[in-house]
C-alpha atoms as a PDB file:
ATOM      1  CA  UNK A   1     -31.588 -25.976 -37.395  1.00  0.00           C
ATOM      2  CA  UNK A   2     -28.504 -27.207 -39.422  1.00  0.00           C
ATOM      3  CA  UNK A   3     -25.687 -29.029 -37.615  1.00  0.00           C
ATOM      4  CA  UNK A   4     -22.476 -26.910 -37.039  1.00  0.00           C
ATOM      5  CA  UNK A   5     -19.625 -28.155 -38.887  1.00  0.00           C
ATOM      6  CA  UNK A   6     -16.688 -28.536 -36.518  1.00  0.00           C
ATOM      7  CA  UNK A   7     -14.098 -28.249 -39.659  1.00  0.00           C
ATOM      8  CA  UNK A   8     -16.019 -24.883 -41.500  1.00  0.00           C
ATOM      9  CA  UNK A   9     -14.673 -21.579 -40.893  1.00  0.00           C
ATOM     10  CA  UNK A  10     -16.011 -19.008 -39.041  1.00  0.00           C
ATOM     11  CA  UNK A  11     -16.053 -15.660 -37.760  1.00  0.00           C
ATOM     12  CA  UNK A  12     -13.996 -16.871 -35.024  1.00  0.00           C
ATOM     13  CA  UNK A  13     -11.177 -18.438 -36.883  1.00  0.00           C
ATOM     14  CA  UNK A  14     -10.690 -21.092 -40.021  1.00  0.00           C
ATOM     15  CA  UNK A  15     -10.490 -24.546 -39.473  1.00  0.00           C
ATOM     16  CA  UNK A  16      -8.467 -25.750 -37.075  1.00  0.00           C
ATOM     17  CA  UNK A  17      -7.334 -22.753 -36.020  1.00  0.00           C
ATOM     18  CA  UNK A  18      -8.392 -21.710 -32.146  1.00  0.00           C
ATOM     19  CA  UNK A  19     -10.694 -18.870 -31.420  1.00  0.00           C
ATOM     20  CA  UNK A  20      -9.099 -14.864 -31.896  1.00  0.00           C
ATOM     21  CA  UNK A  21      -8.656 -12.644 -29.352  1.00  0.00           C
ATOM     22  CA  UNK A  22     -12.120 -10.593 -29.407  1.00  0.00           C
ATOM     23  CA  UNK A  23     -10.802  -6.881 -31.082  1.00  0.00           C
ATOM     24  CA  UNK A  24     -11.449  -5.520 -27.633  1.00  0.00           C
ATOM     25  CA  UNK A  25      -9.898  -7.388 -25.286  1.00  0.00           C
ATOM     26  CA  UNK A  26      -6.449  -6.852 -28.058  1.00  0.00           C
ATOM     27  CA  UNK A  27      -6.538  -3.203 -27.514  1.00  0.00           C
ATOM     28  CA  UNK A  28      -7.106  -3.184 -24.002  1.00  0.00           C
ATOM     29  CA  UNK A  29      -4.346  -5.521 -23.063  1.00  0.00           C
ATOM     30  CA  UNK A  30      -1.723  -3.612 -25.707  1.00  0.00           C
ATOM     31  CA  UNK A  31      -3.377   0.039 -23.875  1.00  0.00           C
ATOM     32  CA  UNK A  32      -2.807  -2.055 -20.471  1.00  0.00           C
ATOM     33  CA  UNK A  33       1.035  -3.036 -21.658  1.00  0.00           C
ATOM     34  CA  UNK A  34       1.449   0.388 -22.501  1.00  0.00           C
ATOM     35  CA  UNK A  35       1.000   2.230 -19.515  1.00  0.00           C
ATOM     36  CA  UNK A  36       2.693  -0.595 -17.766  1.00  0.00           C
ATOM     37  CA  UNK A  37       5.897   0.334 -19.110  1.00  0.00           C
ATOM     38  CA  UNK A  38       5.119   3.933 -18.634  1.00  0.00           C
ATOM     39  CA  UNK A  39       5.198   3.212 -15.093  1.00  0.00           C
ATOM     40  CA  UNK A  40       8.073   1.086 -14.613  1.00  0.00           C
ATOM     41  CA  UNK A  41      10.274   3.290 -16.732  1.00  0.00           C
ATOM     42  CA  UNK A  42       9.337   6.303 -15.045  1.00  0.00           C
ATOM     43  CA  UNK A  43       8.141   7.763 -17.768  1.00  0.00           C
ATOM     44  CA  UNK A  44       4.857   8.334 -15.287  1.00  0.00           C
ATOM     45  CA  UNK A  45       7.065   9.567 -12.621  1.00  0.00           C
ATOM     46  CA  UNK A  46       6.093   7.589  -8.693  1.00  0.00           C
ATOM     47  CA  UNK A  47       3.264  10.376  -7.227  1.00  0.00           C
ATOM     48  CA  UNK A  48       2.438  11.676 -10.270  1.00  0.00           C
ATOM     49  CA  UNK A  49      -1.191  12.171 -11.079  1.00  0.00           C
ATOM     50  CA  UNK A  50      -2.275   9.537 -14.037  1.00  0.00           C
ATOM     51  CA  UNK A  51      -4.225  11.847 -16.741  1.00  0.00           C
ATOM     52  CA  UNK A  52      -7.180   9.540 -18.006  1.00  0.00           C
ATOM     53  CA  UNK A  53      -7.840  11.875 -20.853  1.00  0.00           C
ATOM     54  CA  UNK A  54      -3.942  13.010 -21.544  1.00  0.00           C
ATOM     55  CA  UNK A  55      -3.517   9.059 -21.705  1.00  0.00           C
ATOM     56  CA  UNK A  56      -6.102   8.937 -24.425  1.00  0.00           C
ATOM     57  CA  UNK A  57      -4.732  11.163 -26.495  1.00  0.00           C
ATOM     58  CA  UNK A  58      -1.324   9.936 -26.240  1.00  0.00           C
ATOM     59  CA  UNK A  59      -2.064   6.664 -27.237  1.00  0.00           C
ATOM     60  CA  UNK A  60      -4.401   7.127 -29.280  1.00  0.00           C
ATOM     61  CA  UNK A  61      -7.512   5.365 -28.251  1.00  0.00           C
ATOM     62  CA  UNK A  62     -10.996   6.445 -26.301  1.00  0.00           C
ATOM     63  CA  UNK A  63     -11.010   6.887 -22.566  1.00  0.00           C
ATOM     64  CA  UNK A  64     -12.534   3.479 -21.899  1.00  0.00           C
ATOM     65  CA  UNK A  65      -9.293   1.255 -22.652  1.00  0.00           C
ATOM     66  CA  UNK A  66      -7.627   3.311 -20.493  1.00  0.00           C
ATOM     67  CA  UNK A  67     -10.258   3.050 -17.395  1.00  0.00           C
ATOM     68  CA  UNK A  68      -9.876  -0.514 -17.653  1.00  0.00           C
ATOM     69  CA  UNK A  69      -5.764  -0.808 -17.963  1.00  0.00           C
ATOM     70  CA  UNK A  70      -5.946   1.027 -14.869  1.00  0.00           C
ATOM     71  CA  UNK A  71      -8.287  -0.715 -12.808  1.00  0.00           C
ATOM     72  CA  UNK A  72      -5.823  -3.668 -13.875  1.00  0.00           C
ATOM     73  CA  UNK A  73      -2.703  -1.928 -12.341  1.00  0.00           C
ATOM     74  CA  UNK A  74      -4.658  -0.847  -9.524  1.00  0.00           C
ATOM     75  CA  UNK A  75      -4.703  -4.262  -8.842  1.00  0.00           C
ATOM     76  CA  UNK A  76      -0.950  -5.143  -9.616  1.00  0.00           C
ATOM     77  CA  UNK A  77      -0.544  -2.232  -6.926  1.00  0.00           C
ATOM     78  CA  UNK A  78       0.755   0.171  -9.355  1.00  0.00           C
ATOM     79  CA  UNK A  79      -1.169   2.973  -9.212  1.00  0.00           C
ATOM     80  CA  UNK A  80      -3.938   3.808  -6.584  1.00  0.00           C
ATOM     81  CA  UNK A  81      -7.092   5.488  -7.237  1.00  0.00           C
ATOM     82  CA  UNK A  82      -8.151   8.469  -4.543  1.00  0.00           C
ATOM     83  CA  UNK A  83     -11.590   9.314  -4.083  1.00  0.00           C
ATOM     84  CA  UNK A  84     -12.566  12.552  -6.273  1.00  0.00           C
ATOM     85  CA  UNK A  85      -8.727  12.661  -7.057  1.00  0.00           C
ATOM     86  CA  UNK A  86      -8.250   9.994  -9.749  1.00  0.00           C
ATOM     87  CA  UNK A  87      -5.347   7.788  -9.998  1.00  0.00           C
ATOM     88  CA  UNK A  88      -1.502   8.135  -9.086  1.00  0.00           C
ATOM     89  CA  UNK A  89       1.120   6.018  -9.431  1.00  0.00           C
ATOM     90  CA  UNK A  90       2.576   4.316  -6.330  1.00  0.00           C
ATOM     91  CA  UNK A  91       5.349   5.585  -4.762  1.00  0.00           C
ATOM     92  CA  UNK A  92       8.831   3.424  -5.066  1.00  0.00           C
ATOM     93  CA  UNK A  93       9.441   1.099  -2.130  1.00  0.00           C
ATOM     94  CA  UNK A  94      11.984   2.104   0.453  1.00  0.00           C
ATOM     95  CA  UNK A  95      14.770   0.754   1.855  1.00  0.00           C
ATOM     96  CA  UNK A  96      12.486  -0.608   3.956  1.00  0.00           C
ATOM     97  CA  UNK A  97       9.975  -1.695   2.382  1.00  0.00           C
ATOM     98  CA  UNK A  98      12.025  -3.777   0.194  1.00  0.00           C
ATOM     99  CA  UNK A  99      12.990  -5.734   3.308  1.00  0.00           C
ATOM    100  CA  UNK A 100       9.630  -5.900   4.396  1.00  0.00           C
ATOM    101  CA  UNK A 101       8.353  -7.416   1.467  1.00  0.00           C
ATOM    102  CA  UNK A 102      10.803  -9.895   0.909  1.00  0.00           C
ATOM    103  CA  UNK A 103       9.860 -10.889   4.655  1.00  0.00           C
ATOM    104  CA  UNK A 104       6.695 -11.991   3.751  1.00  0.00           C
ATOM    105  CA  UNK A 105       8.078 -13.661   0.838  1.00  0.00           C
ATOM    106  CA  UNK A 106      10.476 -15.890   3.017  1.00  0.00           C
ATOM    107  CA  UNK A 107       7.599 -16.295   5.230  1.00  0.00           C
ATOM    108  CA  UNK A 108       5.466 -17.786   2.500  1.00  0.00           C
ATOM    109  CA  UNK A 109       7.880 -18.958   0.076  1.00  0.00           C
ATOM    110  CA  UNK A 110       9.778 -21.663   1.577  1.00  0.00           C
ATOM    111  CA  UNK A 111       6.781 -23.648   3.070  1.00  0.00           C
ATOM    112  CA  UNK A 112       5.250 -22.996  -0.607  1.00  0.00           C
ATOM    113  CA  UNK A 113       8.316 -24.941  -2.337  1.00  0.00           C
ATOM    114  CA  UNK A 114       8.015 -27.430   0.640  1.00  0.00           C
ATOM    115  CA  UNK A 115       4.356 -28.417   0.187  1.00  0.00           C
ATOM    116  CA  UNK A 116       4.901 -28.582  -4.006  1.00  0.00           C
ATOM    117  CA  UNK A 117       8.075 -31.140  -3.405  1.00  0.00           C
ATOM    118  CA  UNK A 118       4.806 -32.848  -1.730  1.00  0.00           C
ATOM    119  CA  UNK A 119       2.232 -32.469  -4.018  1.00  0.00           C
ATOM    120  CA  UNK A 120       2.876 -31.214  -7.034  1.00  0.00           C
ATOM    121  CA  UNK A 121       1.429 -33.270  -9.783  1.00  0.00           C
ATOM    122  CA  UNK A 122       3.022 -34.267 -13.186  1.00  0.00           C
ATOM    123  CA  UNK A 123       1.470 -30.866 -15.347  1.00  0.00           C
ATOM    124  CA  UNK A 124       2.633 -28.558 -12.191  1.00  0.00           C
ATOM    125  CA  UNK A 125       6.388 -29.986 -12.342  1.00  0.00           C
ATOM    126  CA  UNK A 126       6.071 -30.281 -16.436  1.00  0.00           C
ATOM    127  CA  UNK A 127       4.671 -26.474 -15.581  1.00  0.00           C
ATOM    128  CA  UNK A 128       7.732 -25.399 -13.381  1.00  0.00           C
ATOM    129  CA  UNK A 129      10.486 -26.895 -15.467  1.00  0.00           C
ATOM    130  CA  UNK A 130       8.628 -24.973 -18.818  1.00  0.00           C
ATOM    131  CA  UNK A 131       8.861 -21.554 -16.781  1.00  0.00           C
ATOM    132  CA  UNK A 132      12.355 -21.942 -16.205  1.00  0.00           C
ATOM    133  CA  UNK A 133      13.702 -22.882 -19.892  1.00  0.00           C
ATOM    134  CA  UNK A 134      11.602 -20.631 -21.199  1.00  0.00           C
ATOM    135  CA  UNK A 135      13.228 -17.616 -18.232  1.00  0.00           C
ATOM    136  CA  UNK A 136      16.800 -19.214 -19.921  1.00  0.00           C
ATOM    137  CA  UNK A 137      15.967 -17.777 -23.351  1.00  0.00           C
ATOM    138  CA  UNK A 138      15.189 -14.737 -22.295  1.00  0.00           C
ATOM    139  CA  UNK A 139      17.819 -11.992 -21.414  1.00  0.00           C
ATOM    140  CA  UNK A 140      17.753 -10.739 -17.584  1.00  0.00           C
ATOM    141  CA  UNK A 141      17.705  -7.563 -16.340  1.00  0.00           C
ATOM    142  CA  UNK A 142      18.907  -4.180 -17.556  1.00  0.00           C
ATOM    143  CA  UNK A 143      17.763  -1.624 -19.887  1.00  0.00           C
ATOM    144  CA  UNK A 144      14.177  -0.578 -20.509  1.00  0.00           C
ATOM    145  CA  UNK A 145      11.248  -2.454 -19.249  1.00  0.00           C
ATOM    146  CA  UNK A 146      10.838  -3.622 -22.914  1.00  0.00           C
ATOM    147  CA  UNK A 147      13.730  -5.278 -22.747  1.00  0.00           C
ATOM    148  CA  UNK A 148      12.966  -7.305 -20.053  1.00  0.00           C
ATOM    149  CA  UNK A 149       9.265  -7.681 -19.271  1.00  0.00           C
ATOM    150  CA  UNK A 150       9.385 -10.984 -20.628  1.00  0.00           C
ATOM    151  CA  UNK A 151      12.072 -12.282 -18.091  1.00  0.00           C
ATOM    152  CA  UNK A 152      10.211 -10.248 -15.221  1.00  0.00           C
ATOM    153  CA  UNK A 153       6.964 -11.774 -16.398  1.00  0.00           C
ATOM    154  CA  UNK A 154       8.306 -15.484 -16.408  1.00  0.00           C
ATOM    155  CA  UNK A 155       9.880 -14.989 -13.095  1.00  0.00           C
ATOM    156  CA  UNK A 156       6.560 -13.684 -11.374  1.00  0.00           C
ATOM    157  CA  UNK A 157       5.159 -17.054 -13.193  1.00  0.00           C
ATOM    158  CA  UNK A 158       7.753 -19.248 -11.821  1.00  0.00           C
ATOM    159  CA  UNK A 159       7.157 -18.207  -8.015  1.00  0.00           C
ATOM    160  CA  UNK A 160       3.317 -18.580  -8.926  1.00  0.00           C
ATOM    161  CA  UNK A 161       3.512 -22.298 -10.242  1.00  0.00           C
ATOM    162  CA  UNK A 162       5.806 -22.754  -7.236  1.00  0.00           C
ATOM    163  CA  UNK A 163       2.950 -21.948  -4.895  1.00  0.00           C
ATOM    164  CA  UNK A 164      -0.008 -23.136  -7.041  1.00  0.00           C
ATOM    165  CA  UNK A 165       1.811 -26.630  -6.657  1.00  0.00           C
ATOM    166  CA  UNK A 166       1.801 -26.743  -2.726  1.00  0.00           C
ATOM    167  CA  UNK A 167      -2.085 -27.113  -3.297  1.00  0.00           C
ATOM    168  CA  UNK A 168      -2.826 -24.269  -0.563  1.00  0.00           C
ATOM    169  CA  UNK A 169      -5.359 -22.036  -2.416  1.00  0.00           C
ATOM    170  CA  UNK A 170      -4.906 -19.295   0.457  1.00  0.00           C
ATOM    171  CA  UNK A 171      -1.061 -19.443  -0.038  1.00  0.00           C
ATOM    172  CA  UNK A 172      -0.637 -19.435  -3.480  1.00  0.00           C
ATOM    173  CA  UNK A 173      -3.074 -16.411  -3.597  1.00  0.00           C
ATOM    174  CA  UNK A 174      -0.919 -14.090  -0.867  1.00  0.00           C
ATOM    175  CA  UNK A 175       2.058 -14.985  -2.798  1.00  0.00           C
ATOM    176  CA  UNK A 176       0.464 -13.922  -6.030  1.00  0.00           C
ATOM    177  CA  UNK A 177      -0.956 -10.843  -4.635  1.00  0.00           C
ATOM    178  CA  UNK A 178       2.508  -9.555  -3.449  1.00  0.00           C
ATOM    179  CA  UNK A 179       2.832  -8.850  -7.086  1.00  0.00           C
ATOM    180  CA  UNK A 180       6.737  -8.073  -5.707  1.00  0.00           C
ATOM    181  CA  UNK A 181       7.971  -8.779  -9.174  1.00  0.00           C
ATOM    182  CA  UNK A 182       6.568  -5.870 -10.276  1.00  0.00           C
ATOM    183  CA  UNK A 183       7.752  -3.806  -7.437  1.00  0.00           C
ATOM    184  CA  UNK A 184      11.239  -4.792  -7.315  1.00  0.00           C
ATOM    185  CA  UNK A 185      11.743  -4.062 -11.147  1.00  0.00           C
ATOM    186  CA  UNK A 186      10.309  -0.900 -10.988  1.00  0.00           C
ATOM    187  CA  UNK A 187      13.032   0.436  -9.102  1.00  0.00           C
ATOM    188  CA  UNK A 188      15.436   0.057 -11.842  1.00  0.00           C
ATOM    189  CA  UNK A 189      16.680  -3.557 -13.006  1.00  0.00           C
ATOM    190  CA  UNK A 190      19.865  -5.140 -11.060  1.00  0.00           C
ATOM    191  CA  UNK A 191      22.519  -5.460 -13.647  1.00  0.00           C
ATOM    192  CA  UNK A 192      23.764  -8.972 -14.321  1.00  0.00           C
ATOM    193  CA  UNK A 193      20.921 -10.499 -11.946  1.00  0.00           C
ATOM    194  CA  UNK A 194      19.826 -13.207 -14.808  1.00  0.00           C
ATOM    195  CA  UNK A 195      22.537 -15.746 -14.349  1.00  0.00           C
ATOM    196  CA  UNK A 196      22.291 -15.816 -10.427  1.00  0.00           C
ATOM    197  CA  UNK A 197      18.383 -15.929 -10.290  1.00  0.00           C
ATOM    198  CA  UNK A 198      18.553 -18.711 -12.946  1.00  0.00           C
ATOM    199  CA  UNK A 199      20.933 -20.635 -10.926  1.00  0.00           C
ATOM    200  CA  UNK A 200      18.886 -20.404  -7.866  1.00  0.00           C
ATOM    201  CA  UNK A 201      15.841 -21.327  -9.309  1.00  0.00           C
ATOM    202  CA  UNK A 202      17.065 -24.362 -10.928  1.00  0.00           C
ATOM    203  CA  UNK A 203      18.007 -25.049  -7.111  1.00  0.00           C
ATOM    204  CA  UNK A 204      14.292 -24.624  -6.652  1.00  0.00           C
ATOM    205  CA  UNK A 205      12.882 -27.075  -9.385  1.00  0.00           C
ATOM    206  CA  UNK A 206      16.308 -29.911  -8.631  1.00  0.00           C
ATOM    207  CA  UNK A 207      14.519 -30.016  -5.171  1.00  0.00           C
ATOM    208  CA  UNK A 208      10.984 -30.045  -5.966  1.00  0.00           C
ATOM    209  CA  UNK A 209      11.486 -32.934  -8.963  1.00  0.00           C
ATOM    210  CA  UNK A 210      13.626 -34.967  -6.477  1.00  0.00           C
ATOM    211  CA  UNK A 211      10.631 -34.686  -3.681  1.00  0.00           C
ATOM    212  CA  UNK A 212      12.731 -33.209  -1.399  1.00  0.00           C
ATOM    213  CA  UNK A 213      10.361 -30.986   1.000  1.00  0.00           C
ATOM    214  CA  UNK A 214      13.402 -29.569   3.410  1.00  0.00           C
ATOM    215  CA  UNK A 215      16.057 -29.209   0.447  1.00  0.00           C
ATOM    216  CA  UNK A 216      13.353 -27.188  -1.814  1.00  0.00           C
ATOM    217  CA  UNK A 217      12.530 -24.807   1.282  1.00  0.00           C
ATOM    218  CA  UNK A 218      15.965 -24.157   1.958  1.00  0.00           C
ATOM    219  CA  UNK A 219      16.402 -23.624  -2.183  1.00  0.00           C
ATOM    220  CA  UNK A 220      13.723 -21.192  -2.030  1.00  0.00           C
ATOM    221  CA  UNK A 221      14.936 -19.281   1.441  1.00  0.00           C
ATOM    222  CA  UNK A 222      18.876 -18.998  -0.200  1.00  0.00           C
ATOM    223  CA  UNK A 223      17.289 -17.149  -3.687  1.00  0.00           C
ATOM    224  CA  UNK A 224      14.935 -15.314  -1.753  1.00  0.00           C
ATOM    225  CA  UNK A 225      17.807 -14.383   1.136  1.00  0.00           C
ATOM    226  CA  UNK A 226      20.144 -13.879  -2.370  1.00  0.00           C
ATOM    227  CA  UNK A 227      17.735 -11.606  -4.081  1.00  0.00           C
ATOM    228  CA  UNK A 228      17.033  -9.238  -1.433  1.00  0.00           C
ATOM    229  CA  UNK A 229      20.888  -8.590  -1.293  1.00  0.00           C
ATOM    230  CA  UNK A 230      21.215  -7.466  -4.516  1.00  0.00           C
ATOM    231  CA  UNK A 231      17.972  -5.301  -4.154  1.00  0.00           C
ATOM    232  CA  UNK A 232      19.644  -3.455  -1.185  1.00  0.00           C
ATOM    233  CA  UNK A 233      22.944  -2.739  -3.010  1.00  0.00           C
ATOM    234  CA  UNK A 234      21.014  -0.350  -4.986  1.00  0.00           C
ATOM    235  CA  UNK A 235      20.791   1.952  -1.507  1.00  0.00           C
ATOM    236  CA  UNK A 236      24.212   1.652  -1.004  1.00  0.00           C
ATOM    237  CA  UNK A 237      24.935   1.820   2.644  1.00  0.00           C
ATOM    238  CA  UNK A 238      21.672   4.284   3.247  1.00  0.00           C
ATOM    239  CA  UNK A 239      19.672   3.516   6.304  1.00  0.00           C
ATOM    240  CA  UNK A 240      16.842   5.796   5.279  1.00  0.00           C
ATOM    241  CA  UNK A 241      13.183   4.214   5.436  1.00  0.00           C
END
């Protein structure tokens, strides 16, 4: 059997040039993205019974792209499958559930950004500093999820490398599997939130790079304490649950 030449081309790519996306695994991510924004912009209303078929057709594509982009948000915890029923998409949080989750985050989060002023290694700071320059080129909230679901995306990432860095498996996978990112934008994006959450983050990473375990926990509790704020000045003064 001939020798594979590293430098020929092949059905992968030329040469040089790293492997493509299988054709597949394209179209389900871009069916995935789709019905993403569907449900953060409403445009599958919170309750609402997700058509598997009616989704098809929309979109243009067989039923099996669709199966799989919503497994994939069943996981993200935006929609929920019911047995015999199908899928619907989650409700909104409340009032109150807003405050719960952000308790857990403030419960996890600060001992996360502790534990990475610790330990985190030269590619996890390199890492955290890379999510936040690349959050600054991005504009903030406000608008369609389009418009944002690259800032949205880079701040879920930024929290993540944040707890992947404390080097507590367990840890960094309850913070990841809040998914609160997701959550919180859904209910409609705070206006002028970018420059604040920026701000605070690079709080965060000053901390962290300086090794400064009490600093970067108290960095992490002031944006978290911040951000939950300006999620409750969307209910006004409301006390409903």
């Amino acid at each position: 059997m001939p020798a594979h030449d590293p430098d020929a081309p092949d059905a992968e790519g030329g040469a040089g040039e790293p492997p493509a996306r299988p054709v597949r695994q394209v179209l389900s991510d871009s069916v995935y993205e789709d019905i993403k924004a569907m449900v953060m912009d409403h445009e599958i209303a919170p309750g609402a019974r997700v058509g598997i078929e009616a989704l098809a057709r929309a979109l243009g594509v067989s039923p099996t792209p669709v199966r799989e982009a919503l497994a994939r948000l069943e996981s993200d915890g935006l929609v929920v499958k019911r047995s015999l029923a199908g899928y619907r998409a989650t409700e909104l949080l409340t009032r109150r559930g807003v405050a719960e989750l952000f308790e857990m985050r403030l419960l996890l989060e600060p001992r996360a950004a502790a534990l990475a002023a610790h330990h985190a290694d030269e590619r996890q700071l390199d890492g955290i500093e890379a999510t936040l320059e690349a959050m600054q080129a991005h504009p903030g909230p406000g608008g369609p999820y389009a418009a944002y679901r690259d800032f949205a995306a880079l701040d879920q990432r930024f929290h993540d490398a944040v707890a992947e860095a404390a080097h507590r498996p367990l840890l960094a996978d309850a913070v990841e599997r809040l998914h609160s990112h997701l959550h919180i934008f859904r209910l409609s994006a705070v206006q002028d939130a970018g420059a604040p959450t920026l701000d605070e983050h690079e709080r965060v990473v000053r901390a962290i790079l300086r090794r400064r375990p009490e600093r970067a926990a108290e960095a992490m509790a002031e944006h978290l304490t911040r951000s939950l704020e300006r999620q409750l000045s969307r209910f006004g003064g409301s006390d409903r649950s």
